[in-house]
N, C-alpha and C. Protein backbone atom coordinates (compact mmCIF):
# COMPACT_ATOMS: atom_id res chain seq x y z
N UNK A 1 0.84 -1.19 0.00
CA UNK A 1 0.00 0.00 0.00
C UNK A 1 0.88 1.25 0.00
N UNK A 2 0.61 2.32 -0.72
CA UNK A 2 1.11 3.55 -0.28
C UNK A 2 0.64 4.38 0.12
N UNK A 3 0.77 5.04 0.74
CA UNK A 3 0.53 6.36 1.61
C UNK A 3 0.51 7.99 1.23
N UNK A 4 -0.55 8.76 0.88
CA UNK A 4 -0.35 9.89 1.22
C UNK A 4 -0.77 10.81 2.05
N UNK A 5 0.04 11.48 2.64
CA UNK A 5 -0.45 12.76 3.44
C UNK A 5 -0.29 13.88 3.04
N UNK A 6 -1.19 14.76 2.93
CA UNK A 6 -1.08 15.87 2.18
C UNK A 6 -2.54 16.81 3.70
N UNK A 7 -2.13 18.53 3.43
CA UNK A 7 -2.45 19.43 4.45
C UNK A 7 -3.00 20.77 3.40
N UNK A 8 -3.98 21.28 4.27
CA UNK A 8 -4.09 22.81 3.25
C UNK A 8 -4.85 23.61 4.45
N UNK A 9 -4.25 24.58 4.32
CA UNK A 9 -5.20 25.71 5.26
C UNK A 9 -6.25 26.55 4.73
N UNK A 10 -7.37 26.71 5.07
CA UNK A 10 -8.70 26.93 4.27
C UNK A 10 -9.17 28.75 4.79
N UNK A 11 -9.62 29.41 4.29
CA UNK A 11 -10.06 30.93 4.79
C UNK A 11 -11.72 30.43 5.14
N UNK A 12 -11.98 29.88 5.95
CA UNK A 12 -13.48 29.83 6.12
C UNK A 12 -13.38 28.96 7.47
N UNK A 13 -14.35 29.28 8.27
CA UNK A 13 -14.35 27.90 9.55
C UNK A 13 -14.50 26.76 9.56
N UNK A 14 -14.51 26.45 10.50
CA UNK A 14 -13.72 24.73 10.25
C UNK A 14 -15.49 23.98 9.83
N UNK A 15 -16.35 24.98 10.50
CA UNK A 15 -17.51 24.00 10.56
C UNK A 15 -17.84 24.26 8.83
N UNK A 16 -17.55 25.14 8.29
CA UNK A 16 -18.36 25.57 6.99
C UNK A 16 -17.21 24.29 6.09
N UNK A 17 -16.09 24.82 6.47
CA UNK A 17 -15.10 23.30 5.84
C UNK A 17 -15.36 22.02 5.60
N UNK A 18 -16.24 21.36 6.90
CA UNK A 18 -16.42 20.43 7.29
C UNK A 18 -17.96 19.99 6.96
N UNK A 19 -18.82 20.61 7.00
CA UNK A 19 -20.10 20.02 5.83
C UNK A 19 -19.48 20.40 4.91
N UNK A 20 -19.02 21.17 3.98
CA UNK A 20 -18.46 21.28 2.27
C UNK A 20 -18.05 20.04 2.33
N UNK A 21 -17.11 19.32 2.75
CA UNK A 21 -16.57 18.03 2.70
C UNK A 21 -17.30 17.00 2.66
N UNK A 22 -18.67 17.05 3.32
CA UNK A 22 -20.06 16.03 3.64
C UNK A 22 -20.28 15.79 2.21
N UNK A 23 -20.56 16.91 1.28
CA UNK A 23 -21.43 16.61 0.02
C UNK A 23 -20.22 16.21 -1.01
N UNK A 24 -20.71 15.17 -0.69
CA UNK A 24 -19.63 13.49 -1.45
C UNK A 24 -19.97 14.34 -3.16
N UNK A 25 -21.29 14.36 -3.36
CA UNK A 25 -21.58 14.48 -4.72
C UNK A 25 -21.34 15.51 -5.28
N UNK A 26 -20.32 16.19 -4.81
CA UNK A 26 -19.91 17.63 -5.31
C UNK A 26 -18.17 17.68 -5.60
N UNK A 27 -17.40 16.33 -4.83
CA UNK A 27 -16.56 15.87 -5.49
C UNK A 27 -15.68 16.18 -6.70
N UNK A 28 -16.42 15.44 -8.09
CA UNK A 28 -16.05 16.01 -9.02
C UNK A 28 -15.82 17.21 -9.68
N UNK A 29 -16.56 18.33 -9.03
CA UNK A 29 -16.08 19.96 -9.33
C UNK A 29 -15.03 20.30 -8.70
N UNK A 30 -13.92 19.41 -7.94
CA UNK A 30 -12.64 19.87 -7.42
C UNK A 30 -11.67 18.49 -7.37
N UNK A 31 -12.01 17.56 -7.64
CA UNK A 31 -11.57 16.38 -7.25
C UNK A 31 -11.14 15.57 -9.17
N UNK A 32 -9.54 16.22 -9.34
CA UNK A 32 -8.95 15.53 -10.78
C UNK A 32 -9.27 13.94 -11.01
N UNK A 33 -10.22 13.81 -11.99
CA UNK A 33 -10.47 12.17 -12.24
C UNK A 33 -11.53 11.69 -11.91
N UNK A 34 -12.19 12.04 -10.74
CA UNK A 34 -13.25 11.92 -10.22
C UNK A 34 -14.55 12.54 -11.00
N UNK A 35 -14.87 11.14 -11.98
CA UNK A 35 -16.42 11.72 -12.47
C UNK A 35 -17.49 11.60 -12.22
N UNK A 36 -17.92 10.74 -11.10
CA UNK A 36 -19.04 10.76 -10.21
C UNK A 36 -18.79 10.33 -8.77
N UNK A 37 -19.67 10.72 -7.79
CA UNK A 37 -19.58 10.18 -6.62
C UNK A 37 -21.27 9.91 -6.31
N UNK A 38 -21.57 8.97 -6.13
CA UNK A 38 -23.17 8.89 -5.64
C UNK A 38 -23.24 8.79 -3.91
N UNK A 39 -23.82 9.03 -3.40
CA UNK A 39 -24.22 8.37 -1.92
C UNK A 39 -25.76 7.89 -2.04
N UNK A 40 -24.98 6.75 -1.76
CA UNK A 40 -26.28 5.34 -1.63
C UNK A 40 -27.01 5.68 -0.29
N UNK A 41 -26.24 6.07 0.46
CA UNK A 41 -27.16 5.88 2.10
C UNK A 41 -26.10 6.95 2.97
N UNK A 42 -26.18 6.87 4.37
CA UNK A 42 -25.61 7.84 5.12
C UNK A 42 -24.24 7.49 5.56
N UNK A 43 -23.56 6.44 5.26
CA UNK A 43 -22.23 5.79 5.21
C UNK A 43 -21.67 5.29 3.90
N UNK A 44 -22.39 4.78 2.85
CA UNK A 44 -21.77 4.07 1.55
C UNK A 44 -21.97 4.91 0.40
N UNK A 45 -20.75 5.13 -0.46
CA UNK A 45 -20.52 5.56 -1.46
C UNK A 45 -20.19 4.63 -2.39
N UNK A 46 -20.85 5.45 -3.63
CA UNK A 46 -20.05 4.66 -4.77
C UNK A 46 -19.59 5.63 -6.04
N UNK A 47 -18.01 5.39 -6.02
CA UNK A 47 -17.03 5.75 -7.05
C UNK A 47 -17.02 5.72 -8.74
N UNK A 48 -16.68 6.58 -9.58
CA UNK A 48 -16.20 6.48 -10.89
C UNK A 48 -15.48 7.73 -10.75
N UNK A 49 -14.15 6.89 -11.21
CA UNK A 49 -13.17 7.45 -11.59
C UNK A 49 -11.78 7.25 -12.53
N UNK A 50 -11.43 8.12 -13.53
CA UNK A 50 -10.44 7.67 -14.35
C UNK A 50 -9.44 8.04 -13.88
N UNK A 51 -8.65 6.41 -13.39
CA UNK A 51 -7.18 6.25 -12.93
C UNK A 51 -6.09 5.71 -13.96
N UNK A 52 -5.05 6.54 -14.18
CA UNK A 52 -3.97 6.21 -15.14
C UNK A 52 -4.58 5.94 -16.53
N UNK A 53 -5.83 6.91 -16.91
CA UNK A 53 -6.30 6.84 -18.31
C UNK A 53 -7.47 5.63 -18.32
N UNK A 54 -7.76 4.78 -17.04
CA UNK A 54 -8.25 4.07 -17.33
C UNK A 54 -9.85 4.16 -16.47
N UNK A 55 -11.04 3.75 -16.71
CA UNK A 55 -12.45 3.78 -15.67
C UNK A 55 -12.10 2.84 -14.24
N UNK A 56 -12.37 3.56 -13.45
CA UNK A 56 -12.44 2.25 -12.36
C UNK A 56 -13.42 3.17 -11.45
N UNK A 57 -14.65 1.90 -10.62
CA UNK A 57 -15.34 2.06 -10.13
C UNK A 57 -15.04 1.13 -8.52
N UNK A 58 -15.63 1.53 -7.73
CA UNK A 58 -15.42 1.40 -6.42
C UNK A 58 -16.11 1.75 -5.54
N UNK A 59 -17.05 0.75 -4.09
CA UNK A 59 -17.62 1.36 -3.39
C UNK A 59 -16.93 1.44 -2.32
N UNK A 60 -17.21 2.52 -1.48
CA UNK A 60 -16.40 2.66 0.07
C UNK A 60 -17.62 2.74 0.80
N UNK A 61 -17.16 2.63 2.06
CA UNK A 61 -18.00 2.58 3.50
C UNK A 61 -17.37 3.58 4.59
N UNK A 62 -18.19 4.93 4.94
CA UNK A 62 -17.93 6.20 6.43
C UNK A 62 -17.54 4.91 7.27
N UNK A 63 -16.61 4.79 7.98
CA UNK A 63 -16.23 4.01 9.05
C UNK A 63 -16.21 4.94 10.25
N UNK A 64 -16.26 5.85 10.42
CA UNK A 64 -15.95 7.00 11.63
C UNK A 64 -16.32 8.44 11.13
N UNK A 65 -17.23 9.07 11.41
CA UNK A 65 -17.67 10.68 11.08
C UNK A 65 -18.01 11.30 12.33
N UNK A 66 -17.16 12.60 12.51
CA UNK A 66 -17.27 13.03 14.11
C UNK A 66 -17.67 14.66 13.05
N UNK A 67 -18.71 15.11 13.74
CA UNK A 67 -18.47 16.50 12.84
C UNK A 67 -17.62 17.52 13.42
N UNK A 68 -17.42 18.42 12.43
CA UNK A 68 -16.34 19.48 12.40
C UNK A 68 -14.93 18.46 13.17
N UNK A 69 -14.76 17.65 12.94
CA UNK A 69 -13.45 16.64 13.52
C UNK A 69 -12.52 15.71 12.16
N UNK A 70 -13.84 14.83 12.06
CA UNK A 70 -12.84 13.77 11.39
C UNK A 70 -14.04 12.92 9.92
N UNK A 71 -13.55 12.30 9.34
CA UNK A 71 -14.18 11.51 8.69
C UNK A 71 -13.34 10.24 7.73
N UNK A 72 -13.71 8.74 7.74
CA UNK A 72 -12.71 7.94 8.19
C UNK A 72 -13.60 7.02 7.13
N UNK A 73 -13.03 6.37 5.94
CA UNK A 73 -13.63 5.63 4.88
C UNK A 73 -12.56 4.45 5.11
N UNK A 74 -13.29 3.53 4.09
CA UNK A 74 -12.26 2.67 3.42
C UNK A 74 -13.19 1.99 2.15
N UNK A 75 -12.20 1.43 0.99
CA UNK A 75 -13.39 0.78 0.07
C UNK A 75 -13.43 -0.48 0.20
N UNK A 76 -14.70 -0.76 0.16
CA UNK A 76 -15.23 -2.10 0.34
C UNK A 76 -15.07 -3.03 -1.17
N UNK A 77 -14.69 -3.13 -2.33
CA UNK A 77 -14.31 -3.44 -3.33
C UNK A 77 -13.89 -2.63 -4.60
N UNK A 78 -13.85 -3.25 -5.59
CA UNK A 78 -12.79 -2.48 -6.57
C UNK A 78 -11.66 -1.84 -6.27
N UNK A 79 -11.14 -0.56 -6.88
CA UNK A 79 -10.30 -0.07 -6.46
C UNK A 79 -9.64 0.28 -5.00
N UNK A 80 -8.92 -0.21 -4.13
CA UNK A 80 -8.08 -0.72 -2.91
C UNK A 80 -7.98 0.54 -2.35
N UNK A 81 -8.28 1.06 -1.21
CA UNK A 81 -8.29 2.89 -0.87
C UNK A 81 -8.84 2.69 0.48
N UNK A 82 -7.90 3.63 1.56
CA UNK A 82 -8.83 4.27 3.09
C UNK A 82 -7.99 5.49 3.34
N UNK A 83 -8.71 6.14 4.23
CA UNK A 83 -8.39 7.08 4.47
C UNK A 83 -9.16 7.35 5.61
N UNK A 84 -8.49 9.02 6.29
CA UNK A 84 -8.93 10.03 7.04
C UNK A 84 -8.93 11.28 6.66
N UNK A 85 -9.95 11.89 7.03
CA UNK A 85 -9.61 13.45 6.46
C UNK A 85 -10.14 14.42 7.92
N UNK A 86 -9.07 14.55 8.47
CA UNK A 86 -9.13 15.97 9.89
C UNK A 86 -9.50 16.96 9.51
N UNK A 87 -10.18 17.60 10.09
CA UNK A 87 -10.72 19.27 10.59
C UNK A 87 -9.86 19.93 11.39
N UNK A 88 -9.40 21.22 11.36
CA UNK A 88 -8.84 21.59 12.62
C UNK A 88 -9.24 22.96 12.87
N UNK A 89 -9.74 23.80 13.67
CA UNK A 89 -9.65 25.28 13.65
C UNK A 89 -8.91 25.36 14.01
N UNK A 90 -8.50 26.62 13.44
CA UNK A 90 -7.06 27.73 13.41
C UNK A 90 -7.56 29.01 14.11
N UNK A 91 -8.67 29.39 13.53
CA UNK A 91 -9.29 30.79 14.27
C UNK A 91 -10.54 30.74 13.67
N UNK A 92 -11.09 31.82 14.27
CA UNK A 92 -12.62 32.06 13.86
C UNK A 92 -12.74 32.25 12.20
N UNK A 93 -11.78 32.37 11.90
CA UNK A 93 -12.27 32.38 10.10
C UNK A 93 -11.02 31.53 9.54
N UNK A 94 -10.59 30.45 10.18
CA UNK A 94 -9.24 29.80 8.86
C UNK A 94 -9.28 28.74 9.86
N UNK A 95 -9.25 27.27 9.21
CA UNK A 95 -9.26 25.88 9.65
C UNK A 95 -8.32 25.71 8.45
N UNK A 96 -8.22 23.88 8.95
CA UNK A 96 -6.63 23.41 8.47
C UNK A 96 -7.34 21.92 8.18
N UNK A 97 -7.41 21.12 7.10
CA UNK A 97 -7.87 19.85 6.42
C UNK A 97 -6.86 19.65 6.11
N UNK A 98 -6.68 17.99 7.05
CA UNK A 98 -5.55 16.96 6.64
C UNK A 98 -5.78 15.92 6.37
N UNK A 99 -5.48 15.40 4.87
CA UNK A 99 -5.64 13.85 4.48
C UNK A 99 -4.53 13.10 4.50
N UNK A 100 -4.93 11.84 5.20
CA UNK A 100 -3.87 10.78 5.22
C UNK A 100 -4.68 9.63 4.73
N UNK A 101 -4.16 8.95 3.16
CA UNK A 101 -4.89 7.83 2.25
C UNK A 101 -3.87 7.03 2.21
N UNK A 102 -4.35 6.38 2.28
CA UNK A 102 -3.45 4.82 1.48
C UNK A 102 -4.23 3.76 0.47
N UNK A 103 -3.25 3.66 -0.37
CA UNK A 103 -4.44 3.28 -1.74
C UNK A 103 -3.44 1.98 -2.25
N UNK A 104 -3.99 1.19 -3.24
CA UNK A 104 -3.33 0.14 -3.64
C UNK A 104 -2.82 0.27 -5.29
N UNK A 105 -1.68 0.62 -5.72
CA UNK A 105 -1.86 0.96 -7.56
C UNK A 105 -1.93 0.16 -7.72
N UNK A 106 -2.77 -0.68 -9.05
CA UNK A 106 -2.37 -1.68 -9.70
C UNK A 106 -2.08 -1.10 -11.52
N UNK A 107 -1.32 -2.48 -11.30
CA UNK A 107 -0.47 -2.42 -13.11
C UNK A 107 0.41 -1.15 -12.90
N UNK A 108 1.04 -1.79 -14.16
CA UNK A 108 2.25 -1.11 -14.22
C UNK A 108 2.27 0.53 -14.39
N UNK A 109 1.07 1.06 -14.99
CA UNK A 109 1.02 2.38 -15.41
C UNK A 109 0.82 3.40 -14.14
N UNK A 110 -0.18 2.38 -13.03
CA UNK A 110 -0.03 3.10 -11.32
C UNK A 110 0.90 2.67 -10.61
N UNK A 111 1.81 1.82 -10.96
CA UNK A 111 3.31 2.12 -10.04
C UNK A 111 3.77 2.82 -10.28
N UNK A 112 4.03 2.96 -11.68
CA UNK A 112 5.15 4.02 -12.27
C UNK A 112 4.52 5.28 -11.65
N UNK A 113 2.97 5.84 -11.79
CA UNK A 113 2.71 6.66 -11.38
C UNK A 113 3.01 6.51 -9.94
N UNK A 114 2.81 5.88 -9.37
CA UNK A 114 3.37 5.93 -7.53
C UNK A 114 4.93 6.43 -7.64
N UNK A 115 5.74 5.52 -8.35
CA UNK A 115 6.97 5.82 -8.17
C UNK A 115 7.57 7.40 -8.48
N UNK A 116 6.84 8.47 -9.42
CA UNK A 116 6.98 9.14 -10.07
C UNK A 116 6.08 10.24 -9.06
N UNK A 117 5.33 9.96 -7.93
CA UNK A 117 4.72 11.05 -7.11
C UNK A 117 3.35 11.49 -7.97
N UNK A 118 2.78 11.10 -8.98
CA UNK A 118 1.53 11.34 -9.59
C UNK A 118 0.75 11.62 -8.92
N UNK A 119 0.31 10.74 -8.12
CA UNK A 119 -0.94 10.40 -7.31
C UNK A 119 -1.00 11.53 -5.97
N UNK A 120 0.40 11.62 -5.67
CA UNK A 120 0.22 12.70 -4.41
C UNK A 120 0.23 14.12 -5.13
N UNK A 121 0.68 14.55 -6.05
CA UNK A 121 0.73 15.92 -6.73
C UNK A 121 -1.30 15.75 -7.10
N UNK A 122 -1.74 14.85 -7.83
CA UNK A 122 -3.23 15.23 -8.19
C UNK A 122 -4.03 15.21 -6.72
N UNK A 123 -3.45 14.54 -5.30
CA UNK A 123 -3.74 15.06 -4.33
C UNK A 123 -4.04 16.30 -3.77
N UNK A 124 -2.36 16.80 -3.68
CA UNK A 124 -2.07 18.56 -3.61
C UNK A 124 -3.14 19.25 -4.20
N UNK A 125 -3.44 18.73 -5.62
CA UNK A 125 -4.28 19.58 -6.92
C UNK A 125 -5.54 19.60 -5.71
N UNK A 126 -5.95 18.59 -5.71
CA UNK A 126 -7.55 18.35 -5.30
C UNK A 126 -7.60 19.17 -4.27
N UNK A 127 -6.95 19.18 -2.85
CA UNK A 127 -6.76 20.01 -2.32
C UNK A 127 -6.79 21.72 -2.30
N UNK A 128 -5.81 22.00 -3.17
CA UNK A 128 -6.04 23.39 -4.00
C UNK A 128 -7.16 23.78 -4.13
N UNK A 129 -8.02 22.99 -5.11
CA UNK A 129 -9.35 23.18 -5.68
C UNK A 129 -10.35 23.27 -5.21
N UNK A 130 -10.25 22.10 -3.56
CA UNK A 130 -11.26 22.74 -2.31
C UNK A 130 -11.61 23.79 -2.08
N UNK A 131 -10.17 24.17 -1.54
CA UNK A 131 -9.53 25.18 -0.94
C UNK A 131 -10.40 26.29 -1.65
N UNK A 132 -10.05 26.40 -3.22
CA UNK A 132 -10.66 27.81 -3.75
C UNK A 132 -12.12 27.40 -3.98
N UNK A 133 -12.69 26.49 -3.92
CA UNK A 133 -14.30 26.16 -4.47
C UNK A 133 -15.17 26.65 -2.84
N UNK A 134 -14.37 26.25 -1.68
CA UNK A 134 -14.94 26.79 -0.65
C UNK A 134 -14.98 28.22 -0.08
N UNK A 135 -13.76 28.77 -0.49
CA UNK A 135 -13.39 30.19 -0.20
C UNK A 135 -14.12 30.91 -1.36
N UNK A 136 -14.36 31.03 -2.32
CA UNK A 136 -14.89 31.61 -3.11
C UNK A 136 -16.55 31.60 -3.04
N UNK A 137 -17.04 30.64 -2.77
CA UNK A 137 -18.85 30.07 -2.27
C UNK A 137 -18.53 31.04 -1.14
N UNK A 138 -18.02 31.18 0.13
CA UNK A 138 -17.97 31.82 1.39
C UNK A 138 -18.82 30.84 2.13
N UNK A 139 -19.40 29.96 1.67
CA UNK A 139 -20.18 28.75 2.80
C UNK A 139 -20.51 27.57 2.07
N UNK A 140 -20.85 26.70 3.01
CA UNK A 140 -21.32 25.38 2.23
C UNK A 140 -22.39 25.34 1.43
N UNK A 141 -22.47 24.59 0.38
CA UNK A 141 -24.11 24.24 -0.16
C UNK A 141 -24.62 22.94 0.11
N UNK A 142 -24.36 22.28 1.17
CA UNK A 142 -25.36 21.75 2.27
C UNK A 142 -24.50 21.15 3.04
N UNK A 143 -24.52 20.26 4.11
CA UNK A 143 -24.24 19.65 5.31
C UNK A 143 -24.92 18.47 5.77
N UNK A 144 -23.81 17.73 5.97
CA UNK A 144 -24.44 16.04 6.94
C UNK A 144 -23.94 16.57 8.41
N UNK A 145 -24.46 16.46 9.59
CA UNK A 145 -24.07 16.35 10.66
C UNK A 145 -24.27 15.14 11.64
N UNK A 146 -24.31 14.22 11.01
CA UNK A 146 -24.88 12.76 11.57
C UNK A 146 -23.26 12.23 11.96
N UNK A 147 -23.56 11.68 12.80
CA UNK A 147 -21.95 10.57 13.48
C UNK A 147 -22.44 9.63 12.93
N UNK A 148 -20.68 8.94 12.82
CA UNK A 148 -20.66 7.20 12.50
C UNK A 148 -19.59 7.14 13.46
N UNK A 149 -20.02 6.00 14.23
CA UNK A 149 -19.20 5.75 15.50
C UNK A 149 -18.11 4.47 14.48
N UNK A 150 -16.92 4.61 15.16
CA UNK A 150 -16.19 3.16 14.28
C UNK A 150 -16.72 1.99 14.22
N UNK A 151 -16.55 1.63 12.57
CA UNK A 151 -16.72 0.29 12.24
C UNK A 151 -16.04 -0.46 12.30
């Protein structure tokens, strides 16, 4: 498995940060590759996305959602992926989102991309793209505040 961790500091509060992050299905307007995200229910998602030129689909399962805190996946088939993604306030107007993923490449075209840092630079990107899709809105366009205690 490899690992990335990647950080970005956001101009908006942590709570407005933190539902923006809820609406899975909004994804693809900041998220490179990512051409759909559905939510089936209040924990399971399901994935399409083009990796290394190629379609791959994938469902994951919320394993842990604390609001304005944390939110804690992993996929339940296809493409090999978990993660966490932290909240942090900084001050009344600037919070700090940290992802730590670990994903599985397969074939040769996602090692090379592993070996070559691909995957963590279209990270950085995605990141970026939050960053300005939330600061620019000035608030969320909607919010989950429901817990998932660990699975």
């Amino acid at each position: 498995m490899a690992v990335i961790e990647k950080s970005i500091e956001v101009n908006v509060p942590v709570r407005t940060t933190y539902n923006q992050w809820t609406q899975f299905e909004e994804f693809p307007k900041f998220m490179e590759g990512v051409t759909q995200v559905q939510q089936v229910d209040s924990t399971h998602l399901h994935w399409k996305a083009q990796i290394a030129g190629k379609e791959k689909e994938w469902n994951a399962v919320i394993t842990e959602q604390r609001p304005d805190a944390r939110i804690a996946w992993k996929s339940t088939d296809g493409a090999k992926n978990a993660g966490v993604v932290t909240f942090h306030r900084l001050s009344d107007q600037k919070s700090k989102v940290m992802l730590q993923m670990d994903y599985q490449p397969e074939g040769v075209v996602e090692n090379i991309g592993e070996v070559i840092g691909a995957v963590s630079l279209r990270v950085e990107g995605d990141l970026s793209r939050f960053k300005e899709f939330i600061e620019t809105r000035g608030r969320e366009s909607g919010a989950w505040r429901g817990e998932v205690k660990g699975r």
